[in-house]
PDB file of N, CA and C in Angstrom:
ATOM      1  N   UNK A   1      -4.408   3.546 -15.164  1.00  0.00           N
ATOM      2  CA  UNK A   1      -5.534   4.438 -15.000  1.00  0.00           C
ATOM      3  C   UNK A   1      -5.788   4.652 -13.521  1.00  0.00           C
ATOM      4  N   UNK A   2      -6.066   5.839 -13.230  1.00  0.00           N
ATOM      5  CA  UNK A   2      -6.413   5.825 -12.176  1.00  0.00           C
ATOM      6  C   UNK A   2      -7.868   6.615 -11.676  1.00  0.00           C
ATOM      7  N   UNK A   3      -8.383   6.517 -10.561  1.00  0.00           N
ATOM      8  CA  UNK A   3      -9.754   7.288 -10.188  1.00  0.00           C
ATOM      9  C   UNK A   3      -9.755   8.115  -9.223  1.00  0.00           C
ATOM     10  N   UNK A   4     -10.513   9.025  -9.362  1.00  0.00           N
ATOM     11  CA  UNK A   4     -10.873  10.231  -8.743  1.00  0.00           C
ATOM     12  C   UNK A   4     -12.087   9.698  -7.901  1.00  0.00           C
ATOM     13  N   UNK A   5     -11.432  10.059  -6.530  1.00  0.00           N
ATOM     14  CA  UNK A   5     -12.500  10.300  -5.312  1.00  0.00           C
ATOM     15  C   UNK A   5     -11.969  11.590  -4.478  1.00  0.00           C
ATOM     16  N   UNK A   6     -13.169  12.257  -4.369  1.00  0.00           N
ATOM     17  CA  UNK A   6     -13.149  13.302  -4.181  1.00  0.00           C
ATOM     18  C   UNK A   6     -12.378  14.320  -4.046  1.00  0.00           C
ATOM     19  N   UNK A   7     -11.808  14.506  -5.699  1.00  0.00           N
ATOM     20  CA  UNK A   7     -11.204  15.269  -6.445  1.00  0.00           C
ATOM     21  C   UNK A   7      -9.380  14.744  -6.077  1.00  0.00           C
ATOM     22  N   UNK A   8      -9.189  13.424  -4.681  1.00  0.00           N
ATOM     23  CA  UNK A   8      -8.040  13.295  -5.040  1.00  0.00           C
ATOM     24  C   UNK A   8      -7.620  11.866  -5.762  1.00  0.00           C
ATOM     25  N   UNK A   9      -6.723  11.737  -6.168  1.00  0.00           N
ATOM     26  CA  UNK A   9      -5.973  10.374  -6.712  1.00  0.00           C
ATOM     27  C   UNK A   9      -6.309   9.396  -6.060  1.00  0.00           C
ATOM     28  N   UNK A  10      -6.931   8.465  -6.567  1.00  0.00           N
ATOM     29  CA  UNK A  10      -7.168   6.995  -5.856  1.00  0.00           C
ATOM     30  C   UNK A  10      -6.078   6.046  -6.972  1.00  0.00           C
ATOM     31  N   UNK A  11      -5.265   5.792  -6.294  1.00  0.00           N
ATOM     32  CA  UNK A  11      -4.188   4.492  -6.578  1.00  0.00           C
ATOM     33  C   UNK A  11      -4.853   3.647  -6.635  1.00  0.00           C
ATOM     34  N   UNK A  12      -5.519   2.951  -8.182  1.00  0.00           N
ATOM     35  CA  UNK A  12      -5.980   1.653  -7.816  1.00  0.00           C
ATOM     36  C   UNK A  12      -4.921   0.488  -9.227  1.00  0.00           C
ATOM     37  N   UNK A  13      -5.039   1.191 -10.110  1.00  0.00           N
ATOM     38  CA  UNK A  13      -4.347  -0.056 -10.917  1.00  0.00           C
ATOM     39  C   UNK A  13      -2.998  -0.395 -10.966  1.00  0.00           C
ATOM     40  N   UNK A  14      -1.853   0.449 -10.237  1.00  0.00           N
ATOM     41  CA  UNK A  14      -0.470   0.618 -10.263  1.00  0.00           C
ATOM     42  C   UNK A  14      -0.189  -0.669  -9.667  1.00  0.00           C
ATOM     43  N   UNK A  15       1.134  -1.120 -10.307  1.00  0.00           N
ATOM     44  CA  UNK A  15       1.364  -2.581  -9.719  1.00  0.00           C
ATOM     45  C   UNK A  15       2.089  -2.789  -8.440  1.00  0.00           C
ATOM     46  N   UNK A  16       2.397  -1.035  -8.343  1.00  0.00           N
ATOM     47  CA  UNK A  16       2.876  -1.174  -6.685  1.00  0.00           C
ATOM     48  C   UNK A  16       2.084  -1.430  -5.349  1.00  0.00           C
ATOM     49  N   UNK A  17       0.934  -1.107  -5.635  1.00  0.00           N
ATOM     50  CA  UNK A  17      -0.860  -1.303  -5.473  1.00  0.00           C
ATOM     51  C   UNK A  17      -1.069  -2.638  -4.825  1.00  0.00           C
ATOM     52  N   UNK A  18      -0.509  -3.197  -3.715  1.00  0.00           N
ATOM     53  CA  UNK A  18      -0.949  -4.984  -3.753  1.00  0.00           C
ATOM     54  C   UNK A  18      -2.487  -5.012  -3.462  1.00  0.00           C
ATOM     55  N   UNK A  19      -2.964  -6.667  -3.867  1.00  0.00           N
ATOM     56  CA  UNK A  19      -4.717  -6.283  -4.149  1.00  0.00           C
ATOM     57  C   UNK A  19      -5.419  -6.831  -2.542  1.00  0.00           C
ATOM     58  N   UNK A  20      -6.314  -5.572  -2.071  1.00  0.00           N
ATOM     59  CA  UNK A  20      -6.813  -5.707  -1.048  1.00  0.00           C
ATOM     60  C   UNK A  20      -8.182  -6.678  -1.086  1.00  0.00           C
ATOM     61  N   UNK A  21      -8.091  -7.052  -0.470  1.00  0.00           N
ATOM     62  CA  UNK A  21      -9.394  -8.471  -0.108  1.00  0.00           C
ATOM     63  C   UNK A  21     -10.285  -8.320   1.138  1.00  0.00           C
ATOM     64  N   UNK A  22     -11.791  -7.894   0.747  1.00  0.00           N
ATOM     65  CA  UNK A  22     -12.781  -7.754   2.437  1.00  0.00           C
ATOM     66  C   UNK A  22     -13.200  -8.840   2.601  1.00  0.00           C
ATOM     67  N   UNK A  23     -12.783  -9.581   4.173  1.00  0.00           N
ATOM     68  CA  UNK A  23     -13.181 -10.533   4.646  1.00  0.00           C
ATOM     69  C   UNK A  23     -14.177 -10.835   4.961  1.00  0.00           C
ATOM     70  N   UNK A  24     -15.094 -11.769   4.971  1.00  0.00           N
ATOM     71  CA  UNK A  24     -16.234 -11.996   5.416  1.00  0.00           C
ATOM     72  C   UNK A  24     -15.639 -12.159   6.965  1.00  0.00           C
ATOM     73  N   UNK A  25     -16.889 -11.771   7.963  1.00  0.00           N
ATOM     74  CA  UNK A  25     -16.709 -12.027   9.189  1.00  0.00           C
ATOM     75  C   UNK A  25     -16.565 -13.421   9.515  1.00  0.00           C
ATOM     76  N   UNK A  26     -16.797 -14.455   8.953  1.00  0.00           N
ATOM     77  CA  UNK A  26     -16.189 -15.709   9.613  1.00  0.00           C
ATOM     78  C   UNK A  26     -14.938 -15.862   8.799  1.00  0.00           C
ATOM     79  N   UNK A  27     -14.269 -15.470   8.011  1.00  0.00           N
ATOM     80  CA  UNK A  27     -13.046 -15.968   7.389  1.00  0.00           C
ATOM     81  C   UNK A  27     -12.380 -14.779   8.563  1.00  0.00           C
ATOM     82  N   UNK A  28     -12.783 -13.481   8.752  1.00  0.00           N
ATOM     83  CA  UNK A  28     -12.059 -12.788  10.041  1.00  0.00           C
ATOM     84  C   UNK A  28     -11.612 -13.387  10.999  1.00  0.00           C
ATOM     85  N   UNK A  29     -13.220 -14.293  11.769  1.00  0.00           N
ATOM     86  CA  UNK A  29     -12.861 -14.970  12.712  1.00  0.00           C
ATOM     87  C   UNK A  29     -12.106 -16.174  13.092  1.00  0.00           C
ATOM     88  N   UNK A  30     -11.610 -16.945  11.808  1.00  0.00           N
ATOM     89  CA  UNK A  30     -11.017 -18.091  11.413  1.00  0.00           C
ATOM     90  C   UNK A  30      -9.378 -17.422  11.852  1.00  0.00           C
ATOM     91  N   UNK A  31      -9.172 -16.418  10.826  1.00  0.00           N
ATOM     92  CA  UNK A  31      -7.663 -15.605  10.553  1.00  0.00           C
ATOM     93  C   UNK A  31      -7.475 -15.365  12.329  1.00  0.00           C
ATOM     94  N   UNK A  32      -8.642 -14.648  12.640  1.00  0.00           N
ATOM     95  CA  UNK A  32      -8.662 -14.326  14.811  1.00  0.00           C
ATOM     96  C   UNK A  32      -7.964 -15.585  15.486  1.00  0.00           C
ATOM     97  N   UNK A  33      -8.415 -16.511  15.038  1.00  0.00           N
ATOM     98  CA  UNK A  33      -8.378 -17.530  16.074  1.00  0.00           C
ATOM     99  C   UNK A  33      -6.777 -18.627  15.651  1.00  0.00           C
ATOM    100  N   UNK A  34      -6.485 -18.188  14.078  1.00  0.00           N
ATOM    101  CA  UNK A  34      -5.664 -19.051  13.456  1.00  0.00           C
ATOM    102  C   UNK A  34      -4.263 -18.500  14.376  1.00  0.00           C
ATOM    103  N   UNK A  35      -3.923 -16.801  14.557  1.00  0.00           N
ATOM    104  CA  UNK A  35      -3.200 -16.234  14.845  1.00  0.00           C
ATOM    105  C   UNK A  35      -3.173 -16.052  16.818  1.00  0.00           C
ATOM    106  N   UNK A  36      -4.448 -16.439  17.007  1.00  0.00           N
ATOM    107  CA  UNK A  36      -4.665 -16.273  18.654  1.00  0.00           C
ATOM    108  C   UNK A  36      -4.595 -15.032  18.795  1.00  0.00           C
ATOM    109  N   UNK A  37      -4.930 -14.184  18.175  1.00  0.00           N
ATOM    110  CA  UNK A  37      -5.065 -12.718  18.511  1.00  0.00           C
ATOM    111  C   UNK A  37      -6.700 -12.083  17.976  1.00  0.00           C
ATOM    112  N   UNK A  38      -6.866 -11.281  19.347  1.00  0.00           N
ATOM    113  CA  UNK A  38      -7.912 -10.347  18.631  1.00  0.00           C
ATOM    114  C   UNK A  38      -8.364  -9.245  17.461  1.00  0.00           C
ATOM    115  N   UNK A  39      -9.287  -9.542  16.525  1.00  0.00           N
ATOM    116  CA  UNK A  39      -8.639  -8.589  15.410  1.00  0.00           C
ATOM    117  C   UNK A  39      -8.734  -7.349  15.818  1.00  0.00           C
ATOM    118  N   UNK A  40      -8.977  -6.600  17.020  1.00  0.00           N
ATOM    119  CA  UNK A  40      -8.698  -5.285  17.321  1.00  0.00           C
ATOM    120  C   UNK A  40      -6.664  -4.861  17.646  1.00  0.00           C
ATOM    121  N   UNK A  41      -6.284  -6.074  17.622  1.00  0.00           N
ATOM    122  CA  UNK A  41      -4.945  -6.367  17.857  1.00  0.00           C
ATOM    123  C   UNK A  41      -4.138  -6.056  16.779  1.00  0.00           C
ATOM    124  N   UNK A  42      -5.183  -6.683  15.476  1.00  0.00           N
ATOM    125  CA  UNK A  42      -3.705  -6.719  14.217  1.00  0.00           C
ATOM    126  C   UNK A  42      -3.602  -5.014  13.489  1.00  0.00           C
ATOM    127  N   UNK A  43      -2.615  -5.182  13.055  1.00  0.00           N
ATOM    128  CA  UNK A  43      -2.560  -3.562  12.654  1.00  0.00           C
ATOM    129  C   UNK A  43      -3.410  -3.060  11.766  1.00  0.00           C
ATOM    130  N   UNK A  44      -3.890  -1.419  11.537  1.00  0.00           N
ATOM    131  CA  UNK A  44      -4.935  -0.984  11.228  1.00  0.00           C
ATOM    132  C   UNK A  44      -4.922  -0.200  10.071  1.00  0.00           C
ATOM    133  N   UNK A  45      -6.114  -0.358   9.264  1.00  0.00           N
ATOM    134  CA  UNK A  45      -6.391   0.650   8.250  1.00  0.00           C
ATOM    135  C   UNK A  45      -7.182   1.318   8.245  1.00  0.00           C
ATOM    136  N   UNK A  46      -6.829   2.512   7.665  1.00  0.00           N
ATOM    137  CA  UNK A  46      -8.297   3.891   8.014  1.00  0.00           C
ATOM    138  C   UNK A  46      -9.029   3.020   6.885  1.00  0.00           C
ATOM    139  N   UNK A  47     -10.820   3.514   7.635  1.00  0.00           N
ATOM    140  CA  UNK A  47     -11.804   3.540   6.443  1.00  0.00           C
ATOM    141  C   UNK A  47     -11.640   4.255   5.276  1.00  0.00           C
ATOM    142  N   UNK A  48     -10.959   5.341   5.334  1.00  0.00           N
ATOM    143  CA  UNK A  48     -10.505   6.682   4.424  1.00  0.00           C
ATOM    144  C   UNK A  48      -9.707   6.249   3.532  1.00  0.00           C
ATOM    145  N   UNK A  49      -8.874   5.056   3.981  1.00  0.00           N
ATOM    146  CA  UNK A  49      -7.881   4.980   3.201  1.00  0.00           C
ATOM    147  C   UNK A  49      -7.982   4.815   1.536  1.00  0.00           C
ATOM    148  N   UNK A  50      -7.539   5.200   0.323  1.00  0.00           N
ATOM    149  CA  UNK A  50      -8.043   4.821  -0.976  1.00  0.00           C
ATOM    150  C   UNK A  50      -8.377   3.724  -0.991  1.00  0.00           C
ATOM    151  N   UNK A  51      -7.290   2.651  -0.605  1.00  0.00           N
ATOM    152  CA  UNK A  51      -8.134   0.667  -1.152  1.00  0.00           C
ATOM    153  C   UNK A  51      -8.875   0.525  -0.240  1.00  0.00           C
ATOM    154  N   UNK A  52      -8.709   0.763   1.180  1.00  0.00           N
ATOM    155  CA  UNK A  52      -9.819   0.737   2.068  1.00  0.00           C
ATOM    156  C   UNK A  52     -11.796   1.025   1.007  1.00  0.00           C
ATOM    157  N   UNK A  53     -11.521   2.126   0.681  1.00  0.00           N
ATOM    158  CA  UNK A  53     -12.469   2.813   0.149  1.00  0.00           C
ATOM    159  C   UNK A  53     -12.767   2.301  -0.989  1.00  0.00           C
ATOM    160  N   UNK A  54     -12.069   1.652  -1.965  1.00  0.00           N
ATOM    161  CA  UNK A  54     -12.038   1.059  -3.029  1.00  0.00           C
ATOM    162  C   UNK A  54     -13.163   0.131  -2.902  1.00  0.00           C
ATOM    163  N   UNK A  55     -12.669  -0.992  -1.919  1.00  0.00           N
ATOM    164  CA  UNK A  55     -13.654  -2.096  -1.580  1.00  0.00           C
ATOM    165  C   UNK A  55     -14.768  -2.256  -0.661  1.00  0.00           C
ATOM    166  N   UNK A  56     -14.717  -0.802   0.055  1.00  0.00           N
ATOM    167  CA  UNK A  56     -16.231  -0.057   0.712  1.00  0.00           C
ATOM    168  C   UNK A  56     -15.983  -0.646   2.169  1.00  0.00           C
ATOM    169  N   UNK A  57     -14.710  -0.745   2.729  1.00  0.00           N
ATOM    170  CA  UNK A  57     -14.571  -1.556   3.905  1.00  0.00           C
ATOM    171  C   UNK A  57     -14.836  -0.945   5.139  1.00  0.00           C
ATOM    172  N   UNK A  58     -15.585  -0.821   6.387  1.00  0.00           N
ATOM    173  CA  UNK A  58     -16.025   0.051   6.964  1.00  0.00           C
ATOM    174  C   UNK A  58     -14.989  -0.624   8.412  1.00  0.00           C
ATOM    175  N   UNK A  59     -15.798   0.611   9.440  1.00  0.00           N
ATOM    176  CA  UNK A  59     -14.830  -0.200  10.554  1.00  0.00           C
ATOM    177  C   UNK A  59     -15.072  -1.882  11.193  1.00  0.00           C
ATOM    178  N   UNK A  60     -13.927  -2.631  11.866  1.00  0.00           N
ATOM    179  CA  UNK A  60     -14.726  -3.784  12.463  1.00  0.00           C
ATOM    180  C   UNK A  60     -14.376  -4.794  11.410  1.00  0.00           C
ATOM    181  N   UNK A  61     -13.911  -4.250  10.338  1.00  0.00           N
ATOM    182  CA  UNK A  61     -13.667  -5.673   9.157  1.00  0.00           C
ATOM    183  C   UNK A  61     -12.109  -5.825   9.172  1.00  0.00           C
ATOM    184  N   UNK A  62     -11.746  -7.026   8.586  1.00  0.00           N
ATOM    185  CA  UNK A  62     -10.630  -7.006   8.315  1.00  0.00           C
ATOM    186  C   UNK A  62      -9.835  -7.716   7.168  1.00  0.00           C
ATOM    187  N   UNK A  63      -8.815  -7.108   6.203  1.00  0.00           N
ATOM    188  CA  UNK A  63      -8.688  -6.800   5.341  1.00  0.00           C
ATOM    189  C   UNK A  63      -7.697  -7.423   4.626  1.00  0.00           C
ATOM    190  N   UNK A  64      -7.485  -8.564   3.964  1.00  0.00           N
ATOM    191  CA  UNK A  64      -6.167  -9.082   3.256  1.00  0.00           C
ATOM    192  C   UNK A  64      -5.382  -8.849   2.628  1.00  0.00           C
ATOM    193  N   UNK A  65      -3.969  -8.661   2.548  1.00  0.00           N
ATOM    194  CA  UNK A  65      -3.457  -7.492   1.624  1.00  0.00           C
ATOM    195  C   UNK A  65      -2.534  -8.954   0.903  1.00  0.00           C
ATOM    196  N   UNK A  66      -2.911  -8.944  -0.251  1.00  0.00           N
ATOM    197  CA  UNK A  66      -2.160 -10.021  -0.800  1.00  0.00           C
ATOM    198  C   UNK A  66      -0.698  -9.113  -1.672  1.00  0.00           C
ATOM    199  N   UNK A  67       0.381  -9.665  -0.584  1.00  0.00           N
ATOM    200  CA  UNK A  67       1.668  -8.813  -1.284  1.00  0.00           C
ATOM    201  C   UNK A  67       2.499  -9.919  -1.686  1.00  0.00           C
ATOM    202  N   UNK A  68       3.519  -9.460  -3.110  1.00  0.00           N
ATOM    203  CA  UNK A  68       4.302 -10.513  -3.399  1.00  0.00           C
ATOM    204  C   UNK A  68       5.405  -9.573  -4.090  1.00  0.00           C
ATOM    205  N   UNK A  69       6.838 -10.220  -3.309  1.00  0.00           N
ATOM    206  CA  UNK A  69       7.596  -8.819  -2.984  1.00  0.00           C
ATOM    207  C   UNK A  69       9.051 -10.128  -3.362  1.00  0.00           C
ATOM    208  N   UNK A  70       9.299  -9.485  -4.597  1.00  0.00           N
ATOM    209  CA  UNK A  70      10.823 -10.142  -5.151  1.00  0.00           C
ATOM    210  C   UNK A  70      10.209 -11.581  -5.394  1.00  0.00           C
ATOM    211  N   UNK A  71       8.949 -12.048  -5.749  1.00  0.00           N
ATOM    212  CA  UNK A  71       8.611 -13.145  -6.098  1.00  0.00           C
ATOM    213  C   UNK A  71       8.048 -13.968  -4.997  1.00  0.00           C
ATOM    214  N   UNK A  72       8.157 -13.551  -3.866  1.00  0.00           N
ATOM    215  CA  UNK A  72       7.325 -14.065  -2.534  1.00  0.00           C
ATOM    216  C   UNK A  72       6.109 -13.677  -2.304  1.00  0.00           C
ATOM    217  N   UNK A  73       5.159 -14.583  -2.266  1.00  0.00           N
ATOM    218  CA  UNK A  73       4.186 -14.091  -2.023  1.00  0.00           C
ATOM    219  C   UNK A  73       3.458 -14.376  -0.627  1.00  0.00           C
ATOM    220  N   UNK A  74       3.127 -13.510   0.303  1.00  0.00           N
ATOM    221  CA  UNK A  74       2.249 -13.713   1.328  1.00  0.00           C
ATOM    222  C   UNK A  74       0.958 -12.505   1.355  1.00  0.00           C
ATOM    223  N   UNK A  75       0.188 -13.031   2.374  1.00  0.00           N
ATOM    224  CA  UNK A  75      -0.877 -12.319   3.288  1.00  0.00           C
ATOM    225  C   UNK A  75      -0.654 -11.931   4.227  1.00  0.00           C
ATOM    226  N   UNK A  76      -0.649 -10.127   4.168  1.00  0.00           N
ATOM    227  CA  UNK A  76      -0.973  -9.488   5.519  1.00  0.00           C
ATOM    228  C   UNK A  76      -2.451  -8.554   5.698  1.00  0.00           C
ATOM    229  N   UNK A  77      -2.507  -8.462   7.207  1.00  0.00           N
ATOM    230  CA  UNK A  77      -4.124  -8.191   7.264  1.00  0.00           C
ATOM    231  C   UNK A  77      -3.899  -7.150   8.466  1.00  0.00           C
ATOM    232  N   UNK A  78      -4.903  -6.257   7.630  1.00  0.00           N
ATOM    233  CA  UNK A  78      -5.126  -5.019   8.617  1.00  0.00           C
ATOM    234  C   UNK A  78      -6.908  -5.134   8.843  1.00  0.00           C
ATOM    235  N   UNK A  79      -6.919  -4.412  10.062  1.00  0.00           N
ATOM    236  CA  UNK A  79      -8.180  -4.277  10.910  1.00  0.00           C
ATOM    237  C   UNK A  79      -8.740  -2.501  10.352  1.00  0.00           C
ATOM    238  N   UNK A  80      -9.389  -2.701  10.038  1.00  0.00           N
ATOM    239  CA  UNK A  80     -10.189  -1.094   9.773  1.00  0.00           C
ATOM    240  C   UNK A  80     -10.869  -0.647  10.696  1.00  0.00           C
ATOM    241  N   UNK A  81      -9.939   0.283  10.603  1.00  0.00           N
ATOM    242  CA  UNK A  81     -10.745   1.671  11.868  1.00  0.00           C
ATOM    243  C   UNK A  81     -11.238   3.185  11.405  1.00  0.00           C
ATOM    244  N   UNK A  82     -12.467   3.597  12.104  1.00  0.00           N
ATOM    245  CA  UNK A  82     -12.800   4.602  11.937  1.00  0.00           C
ATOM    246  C   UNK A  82     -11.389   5.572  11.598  1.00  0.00           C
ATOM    247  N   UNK A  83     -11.810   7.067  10.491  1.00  0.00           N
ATOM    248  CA  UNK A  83     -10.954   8.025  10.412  1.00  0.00           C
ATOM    249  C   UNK A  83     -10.620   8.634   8.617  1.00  0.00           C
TER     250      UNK A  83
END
């Protein structure tokens, strides 16, 4: 199934879809400090984006993308930016 935002396709249940996670600002700042990088550093997702939007993530947050790819599973994390 999928949902309509504003009138286009929002990809949310497809299993190609990995499931996005909004960080609380101290689990941000934990992930900031775990990696020694600033989260204006790690790579970025529009606010616009459908899962962005899904989970109401605005700019300044940052975002867990739990992927598991041929049976591996990790965490990657994007920073949301205005757009």
């Amino acid at each position: 199934m999928a949902l309509c935002f504003d009138g286009e396709l929002l990809a949310s249940n497809y299993d190609l879809v990995p499931e996005h996670e909004l960080l609380s600002e101290s689990e941000a700042k934990k992930i900031s400090k775990k990696f020694n990088t600033p989260l204006e550093r790690f790579p970025k997702i529009l606010e616009s984006d459908p899962q962005a939007v899904k989970i109401k993530a605005a700019a300044g947050q940052l975002i867990a993308v739990h992927r598991n790819d041929g049976g591996k599973k990790y965490i990657a994390y994007r920073y949301v930016v205005k757009g």
